[in-house]
C-alpha atoms as a PDB file:
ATOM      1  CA  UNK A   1     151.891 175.605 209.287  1.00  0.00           C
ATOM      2  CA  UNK A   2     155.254 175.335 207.298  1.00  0.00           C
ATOM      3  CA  UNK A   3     155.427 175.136 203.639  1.00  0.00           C
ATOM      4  CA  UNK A   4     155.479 171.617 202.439  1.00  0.00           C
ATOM      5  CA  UNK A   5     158.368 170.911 200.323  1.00  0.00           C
ATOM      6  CA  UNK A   6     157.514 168.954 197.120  1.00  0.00           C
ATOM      7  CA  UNK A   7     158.618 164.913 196.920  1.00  0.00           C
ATOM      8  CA  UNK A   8     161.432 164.366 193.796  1.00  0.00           C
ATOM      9  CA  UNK A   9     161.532 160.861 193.838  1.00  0.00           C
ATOM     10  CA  UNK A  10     162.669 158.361 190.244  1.00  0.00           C
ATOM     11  CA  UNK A  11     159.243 156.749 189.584  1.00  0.00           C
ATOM     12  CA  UNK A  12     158.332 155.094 186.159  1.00  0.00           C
ATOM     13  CA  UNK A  13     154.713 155.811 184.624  1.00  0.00           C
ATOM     14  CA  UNK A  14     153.930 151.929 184.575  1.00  0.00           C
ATOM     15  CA  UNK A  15     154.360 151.422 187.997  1.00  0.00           C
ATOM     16  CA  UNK A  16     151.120 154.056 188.602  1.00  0.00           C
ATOM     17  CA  UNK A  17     148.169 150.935 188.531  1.00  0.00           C
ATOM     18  CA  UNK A  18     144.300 152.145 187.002  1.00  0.00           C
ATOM     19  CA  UNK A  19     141.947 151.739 189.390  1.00  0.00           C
ATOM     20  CA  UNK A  20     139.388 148.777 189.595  1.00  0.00           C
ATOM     21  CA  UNK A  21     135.920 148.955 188.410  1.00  0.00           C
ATOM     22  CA  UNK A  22     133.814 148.320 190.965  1.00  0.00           C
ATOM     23  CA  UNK A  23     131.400 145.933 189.148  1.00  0.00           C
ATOM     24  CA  UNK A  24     134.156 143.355 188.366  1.00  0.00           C
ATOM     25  CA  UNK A  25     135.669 143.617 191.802  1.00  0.00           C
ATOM     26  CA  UNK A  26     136.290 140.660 193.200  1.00  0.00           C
ATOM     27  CA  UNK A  27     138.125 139.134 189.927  1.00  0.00           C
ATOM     28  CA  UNK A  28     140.033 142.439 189.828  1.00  0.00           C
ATOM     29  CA  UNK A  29     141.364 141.428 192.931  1.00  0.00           C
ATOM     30  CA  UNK A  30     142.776 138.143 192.200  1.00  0.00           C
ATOM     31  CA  UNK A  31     144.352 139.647 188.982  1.00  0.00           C
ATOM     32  CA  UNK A  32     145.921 142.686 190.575  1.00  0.00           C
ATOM     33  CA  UNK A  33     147.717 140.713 193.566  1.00  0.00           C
ATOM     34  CA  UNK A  34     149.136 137.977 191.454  1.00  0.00           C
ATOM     35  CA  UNK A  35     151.305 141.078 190.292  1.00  0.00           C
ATOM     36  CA  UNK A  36     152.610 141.763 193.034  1.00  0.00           C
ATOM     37  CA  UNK A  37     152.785 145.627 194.974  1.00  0.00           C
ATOM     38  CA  UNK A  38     151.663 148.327 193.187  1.00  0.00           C
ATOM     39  CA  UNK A  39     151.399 152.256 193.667  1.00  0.00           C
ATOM     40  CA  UNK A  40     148.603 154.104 193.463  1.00  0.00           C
ATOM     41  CA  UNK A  41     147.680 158.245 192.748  1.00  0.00           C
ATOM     42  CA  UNK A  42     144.721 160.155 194.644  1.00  0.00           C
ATOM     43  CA  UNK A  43     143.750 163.291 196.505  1.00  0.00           C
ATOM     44  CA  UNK A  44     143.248 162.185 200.204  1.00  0.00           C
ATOM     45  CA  UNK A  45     139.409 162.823 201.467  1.00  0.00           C
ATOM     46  CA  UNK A  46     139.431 160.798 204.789  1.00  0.00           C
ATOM     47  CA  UNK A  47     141.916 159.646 207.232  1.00  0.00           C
ATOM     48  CA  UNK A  48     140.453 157.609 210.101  1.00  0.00           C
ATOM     49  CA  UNK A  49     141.616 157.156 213.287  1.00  0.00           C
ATOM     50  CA  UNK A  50     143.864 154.063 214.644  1.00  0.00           C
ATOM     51  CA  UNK A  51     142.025 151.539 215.596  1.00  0.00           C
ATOM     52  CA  UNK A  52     142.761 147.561 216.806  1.00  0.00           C
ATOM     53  CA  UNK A  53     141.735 144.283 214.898  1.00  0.00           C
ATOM     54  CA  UNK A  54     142.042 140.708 215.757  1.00  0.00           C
ATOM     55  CA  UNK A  55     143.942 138.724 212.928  1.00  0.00           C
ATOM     56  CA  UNK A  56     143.262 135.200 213.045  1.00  0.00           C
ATOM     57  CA  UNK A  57     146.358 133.628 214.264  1.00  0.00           C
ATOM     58  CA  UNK A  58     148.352 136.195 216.261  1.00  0.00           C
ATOM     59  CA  UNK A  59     147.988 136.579 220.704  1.00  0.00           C
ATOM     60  CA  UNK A  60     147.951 140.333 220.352  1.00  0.00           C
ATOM     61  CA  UNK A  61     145.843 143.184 218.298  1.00  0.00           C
ATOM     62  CA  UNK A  62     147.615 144.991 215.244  1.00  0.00           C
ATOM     63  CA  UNK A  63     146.652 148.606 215.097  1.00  0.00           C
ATOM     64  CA  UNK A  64     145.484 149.808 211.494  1.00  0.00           C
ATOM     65  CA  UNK A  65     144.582 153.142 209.804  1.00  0.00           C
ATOM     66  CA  UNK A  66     142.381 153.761 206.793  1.00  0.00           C
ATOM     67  CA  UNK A  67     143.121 156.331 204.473  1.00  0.00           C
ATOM     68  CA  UNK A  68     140.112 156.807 201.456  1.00  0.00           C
ATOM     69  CA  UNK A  69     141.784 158.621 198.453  1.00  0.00           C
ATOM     70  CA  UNK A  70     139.831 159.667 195.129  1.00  0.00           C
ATOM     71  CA  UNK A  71     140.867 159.990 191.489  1.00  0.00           C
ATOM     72  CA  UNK A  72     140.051 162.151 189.062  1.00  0.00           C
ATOM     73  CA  UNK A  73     136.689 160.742 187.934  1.00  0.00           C
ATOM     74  CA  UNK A  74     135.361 160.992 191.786  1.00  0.00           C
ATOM     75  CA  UNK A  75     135.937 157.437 192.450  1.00  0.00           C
ATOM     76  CA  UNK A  76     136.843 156.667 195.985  1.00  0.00           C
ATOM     77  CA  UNK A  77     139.727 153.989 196.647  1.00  0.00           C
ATOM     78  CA  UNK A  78     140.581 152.537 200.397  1.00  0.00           C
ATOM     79  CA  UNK A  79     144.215 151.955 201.867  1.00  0.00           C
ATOM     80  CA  UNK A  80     144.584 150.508 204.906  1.00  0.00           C
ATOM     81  CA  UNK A  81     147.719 150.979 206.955  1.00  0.00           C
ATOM     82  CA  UNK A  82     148.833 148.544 208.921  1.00  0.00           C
ATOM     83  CA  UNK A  83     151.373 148.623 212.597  1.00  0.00           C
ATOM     84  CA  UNK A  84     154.109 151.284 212.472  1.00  0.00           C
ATOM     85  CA  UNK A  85     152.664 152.023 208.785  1.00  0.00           C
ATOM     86  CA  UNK A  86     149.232 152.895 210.502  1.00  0.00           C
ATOM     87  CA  UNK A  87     150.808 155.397 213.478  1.00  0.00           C
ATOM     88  CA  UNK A  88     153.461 157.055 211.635  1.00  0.00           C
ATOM     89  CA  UNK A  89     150.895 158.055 208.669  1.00  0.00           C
ATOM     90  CA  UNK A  90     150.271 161.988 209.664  1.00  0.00           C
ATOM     91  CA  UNK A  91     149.166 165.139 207.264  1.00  0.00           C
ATOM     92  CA  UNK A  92     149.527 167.766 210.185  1.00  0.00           C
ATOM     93  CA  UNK A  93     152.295 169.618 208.701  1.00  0.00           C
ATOM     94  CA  UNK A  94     150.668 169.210 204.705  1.00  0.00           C
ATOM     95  CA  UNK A  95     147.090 169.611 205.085  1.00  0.00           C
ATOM     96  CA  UNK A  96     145.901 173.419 205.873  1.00  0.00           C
ATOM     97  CA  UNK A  97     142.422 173.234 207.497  1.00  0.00           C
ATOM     98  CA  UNK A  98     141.836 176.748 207.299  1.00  0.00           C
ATOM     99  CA  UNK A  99     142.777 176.981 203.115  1.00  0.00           C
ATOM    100  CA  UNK A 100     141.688 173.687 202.709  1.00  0.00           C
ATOM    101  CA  UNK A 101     143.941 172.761 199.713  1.00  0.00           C
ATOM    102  CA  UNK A 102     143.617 169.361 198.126  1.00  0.00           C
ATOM    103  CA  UNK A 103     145.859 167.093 198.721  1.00  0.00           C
ATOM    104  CA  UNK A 104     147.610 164.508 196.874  1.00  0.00           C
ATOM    105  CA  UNK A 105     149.312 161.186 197.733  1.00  0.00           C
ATOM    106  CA  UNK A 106     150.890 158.402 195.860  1.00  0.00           C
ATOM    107  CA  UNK A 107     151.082 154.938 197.985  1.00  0.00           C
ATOM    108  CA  UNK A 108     153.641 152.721 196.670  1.00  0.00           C
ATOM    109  CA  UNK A 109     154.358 149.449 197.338  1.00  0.00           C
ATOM    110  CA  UNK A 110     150.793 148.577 198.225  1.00  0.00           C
ATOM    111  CA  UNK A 111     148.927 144.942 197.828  1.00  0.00           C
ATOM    112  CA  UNK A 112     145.279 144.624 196.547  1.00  0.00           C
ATOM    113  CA  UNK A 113     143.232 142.740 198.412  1.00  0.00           C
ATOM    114  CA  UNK A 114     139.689 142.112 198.647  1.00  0.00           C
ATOM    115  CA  UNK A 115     137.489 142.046 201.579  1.00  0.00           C
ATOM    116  CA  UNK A 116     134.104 143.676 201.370  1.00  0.00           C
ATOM    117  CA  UNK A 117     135.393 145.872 198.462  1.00  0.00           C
ATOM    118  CA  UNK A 118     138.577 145.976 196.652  1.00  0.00           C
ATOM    119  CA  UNK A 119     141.183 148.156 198.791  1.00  0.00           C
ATOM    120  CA  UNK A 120     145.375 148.035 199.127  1.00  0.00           C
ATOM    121  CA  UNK A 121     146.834 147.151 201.881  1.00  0.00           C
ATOM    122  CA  UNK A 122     149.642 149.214 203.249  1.00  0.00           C
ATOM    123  CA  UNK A 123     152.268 146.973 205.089  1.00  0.00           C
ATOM    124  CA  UNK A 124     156.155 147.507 206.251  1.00  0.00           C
ATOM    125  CA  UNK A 125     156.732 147.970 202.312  1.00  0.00           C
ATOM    126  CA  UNK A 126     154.754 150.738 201.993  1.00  0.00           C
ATOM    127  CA  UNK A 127     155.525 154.356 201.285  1.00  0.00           C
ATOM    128  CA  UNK A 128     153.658 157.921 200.575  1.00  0.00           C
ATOM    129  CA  UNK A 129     154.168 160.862 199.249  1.00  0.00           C
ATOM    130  CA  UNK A 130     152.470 164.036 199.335  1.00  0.00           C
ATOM    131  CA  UNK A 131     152.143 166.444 196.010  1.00  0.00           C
ATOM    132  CA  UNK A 132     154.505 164.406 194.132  1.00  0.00           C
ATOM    133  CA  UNK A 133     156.155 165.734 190.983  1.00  0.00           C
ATOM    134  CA  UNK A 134     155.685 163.440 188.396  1.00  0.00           C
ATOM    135  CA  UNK A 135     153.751 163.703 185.200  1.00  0.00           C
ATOM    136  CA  UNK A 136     150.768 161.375 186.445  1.00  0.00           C
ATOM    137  CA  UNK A 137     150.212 164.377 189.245  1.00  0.00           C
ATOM    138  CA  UNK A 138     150.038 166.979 186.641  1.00  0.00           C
ATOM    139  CA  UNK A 139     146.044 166.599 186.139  1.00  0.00           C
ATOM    140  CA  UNK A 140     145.042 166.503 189.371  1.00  0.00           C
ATOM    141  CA  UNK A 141     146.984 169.778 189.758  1.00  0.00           C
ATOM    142  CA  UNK A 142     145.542 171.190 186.577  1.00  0.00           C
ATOM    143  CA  UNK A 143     141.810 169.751 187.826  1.00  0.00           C
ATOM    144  CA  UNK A 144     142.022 171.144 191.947  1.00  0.00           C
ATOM    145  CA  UNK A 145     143.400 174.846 191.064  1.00  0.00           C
ATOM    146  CA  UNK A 146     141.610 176.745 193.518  1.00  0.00           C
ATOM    147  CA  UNK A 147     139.639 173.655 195.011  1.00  0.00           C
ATOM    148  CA  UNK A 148     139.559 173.585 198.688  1.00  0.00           C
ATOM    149  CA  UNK A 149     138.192 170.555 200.471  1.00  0.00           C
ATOM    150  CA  UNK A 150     137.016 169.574 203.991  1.00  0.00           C
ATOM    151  CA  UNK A 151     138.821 166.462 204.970  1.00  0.00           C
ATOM    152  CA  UNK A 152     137.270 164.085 207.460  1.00  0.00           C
ATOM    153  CA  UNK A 153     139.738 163.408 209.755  1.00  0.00           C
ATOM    154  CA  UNK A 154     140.367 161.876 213.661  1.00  0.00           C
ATOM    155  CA  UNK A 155     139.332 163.985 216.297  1.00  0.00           C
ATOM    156  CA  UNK A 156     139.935 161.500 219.253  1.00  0.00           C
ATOM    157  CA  UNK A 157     143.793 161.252 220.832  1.00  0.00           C
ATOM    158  CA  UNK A 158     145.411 158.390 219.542  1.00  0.00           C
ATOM    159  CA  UNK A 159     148.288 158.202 221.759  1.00  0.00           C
ATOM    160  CA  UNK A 160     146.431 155.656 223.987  1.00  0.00           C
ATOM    161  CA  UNK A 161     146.512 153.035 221.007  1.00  0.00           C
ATOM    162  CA  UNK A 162     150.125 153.762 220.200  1.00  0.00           C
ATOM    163  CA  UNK A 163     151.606 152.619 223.333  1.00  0.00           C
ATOM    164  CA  UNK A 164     149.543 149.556 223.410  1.00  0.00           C
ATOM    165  CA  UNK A 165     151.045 146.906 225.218  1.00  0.00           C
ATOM    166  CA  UNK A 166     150.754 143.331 224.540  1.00  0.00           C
ATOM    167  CA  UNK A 167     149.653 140.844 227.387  1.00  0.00           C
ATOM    168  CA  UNK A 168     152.513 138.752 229.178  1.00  0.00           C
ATOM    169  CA  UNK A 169     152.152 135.195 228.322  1.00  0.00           C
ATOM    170  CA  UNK A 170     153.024 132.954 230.259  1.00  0.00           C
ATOM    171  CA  UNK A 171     155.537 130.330 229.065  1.00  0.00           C
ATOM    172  CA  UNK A 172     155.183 126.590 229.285  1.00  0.00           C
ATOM    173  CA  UNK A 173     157.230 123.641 228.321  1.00  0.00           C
ATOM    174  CA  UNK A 174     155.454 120.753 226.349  1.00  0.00           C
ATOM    175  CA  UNK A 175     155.607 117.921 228.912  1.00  0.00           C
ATOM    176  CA  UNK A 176     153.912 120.380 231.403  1.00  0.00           C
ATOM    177  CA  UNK A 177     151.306 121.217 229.109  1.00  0.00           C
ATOM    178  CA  UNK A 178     150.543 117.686 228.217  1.00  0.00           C
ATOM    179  CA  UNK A 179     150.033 117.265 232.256  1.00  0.00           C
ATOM    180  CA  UNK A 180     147.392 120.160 231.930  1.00  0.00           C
ATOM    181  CA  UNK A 181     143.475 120.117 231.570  1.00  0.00           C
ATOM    182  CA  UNK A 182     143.105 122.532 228.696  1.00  0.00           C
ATOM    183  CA  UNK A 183     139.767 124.244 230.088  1.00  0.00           C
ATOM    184  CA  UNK A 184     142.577 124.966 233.155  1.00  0.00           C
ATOM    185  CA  UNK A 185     144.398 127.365 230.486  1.00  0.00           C
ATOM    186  CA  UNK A 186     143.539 130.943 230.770  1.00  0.00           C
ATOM    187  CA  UNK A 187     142.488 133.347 228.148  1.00  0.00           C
ATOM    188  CA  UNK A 188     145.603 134.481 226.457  1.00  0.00           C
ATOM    189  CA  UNK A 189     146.873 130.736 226.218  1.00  0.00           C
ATOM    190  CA  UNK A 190     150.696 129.449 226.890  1.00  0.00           C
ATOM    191  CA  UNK A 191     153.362 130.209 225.285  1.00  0.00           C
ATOM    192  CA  UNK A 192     155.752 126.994 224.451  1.00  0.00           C
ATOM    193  CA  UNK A 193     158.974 126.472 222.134  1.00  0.00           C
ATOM    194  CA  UNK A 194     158.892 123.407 220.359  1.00  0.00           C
ATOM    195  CA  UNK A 195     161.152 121.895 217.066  1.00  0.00           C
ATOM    196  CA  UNK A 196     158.915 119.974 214.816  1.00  0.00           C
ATOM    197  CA  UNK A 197     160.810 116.790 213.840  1.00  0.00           C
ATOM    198  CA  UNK A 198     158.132 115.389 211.564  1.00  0.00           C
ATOM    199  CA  UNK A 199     155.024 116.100 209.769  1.00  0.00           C
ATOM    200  CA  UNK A 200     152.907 113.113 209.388  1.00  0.00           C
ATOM    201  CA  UNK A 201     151.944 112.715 205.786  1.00  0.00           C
ATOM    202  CA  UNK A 202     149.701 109.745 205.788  1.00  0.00           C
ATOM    203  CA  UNK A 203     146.833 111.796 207.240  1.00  0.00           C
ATOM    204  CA  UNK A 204     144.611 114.090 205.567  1.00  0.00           C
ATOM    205  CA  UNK A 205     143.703 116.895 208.373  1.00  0.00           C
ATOM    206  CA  UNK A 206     146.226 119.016 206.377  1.00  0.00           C
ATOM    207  CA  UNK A 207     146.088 119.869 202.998  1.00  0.00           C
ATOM    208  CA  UNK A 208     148.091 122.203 199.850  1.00  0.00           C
ATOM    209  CA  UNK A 209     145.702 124.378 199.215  1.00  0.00           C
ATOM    210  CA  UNK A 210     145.883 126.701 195.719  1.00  0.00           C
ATOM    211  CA  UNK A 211     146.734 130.209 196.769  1.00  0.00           C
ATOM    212  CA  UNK A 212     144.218 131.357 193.961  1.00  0.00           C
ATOM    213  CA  UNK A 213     140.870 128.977 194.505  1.00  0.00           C
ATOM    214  CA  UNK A 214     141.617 127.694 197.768  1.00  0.00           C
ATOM    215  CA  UNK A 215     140.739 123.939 196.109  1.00  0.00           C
ATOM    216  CA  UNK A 216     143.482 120.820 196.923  1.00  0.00           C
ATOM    217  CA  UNK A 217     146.575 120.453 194.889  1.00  0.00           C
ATOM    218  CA  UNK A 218     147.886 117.331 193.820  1.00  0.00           C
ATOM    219  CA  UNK A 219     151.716 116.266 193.842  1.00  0.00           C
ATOM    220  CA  UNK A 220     153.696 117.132 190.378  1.00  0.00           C
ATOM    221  CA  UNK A 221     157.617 116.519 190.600  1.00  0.00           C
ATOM    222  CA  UNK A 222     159.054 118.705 193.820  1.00  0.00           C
ATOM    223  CA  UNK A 223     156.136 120.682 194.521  1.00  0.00           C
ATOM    224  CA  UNK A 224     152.005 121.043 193.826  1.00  0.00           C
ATOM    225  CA  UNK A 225     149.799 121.779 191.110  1.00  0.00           C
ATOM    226  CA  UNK A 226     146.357 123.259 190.729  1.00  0.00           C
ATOM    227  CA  UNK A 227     145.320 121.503 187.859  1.00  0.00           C
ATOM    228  CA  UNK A 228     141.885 123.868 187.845  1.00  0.00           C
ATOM    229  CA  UNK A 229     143.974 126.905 187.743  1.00  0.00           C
ATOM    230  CA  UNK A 230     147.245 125.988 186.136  1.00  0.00           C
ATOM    231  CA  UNK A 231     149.178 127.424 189.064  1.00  0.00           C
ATOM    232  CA  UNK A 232     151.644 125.409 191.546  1.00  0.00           C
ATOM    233  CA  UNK A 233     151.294 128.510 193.905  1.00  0.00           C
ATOM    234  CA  UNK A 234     150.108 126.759 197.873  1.00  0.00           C
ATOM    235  CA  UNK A 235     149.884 126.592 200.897  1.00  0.00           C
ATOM    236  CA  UNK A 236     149.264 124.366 203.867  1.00  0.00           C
ATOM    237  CA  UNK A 237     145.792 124.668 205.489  1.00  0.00           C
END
């Protein structure tokens, strides 16, 4: 194993978020992603392998990673790695498993989010780096001295996942799909290019919904307003 060289990187104090509590959780949340990415400081303790989920709205699986790091008080914090993020994450040439050294991380540009538990997500924007030098690490270096700890990490290939290919869709123009019985479509669907040249208004099976409560807006000059929670932030649903 080679000698891991140190990250020297410009990073301000107040950029380094506290952690959540874990009995105000889900309000945490809410508060922490209305401010936008955030970095966070931990020794790693578990890096999971790849695996595939299903996000609502999208033909093909993304492939995610979890990475669990703790602070200094023992409390455990999730990251979750998404796509390229998720396969190029790798401690192999930092993390010693026969001197077990601690070691250290700091995520930046990372979103809270809550599902099941508060955790950041870890998309295109996000970075790591390992044993940082900056003052925040200092403690954690003081604290691990001659710590060593057993890290739980993948022990099946992962190569399999990386080259995952999407399925070939087939693709479909709109007159011949309007010729089609739909229960005649197969599994993966149709692919077709359309331009929308309206969006009927006058019905209500569309909605702005408030990016906070999820509640209908109501029209207020050029955009929407939330008048529960003060906020013109929406979206269509």
């Amino acid at each position: 194993m080679l000698p891991h060289k140190t990250a020297r990187f410009p990073v301000k104090s107040k950029t380094v978020i506290r952690w959540p509590h874990h009995e105000t959780l889900p309000d945490k949340a809410a508060r922490f992603q209305s401010k936008g990415k955030n970095d966070v400081l931990g020794t790693i303790t578990e890096v999971t392998a790849l695996k595939t989920v299903h996000i609502e709205g999208q033909l093909s699986p993304t492939i995610i990673r979890d990475v669990m790091i703790e602070d200094l008080s023992r409390k455990t914090l999730k990251i979750t790695l998404w796509a390229k993020r998720a396969t190029s994450f790798t401690i192999q040439n930092v993390y010693d498993p026969v001197s077990k050294k601690p070691i250290l991380a700091l995520f930046v540009g990372c979103l809270p989010k809550f599902y099941k538990g508060v955790y950041l997500s870890g998309g295109a924007a996000c970075h790591w780096y390992f044993n940082p030098a900056i003052p925040e690490a200092e403690a954690y270096q003081n604290r691990h001295g001659g710590e060593t700890i057993q890290l739980h990490l993948p022990t099946q290939p992962e190569h399999a996942l990386q080259t995952f290919q999407p399925p070939t869709i087939e693709h479909k123009t709109l007159e011949q799909l309007l010729t089609m019985n739909p229960y005649d479509y197969p599994d993966t669907g149709y692919e077709c290019t359309v331009t929308v040249t309206e969006i009927d208004t006058s019905n209500t099976w569309w909605y702005p919904s408030c990016t906070k409560c999820g509640r209908k807006t109501t029209p207020h000059n050029t955009t929407y307003y939330c008048d529960l929670c003060k906020w013109d932030g929406y979206k269509f649903k």
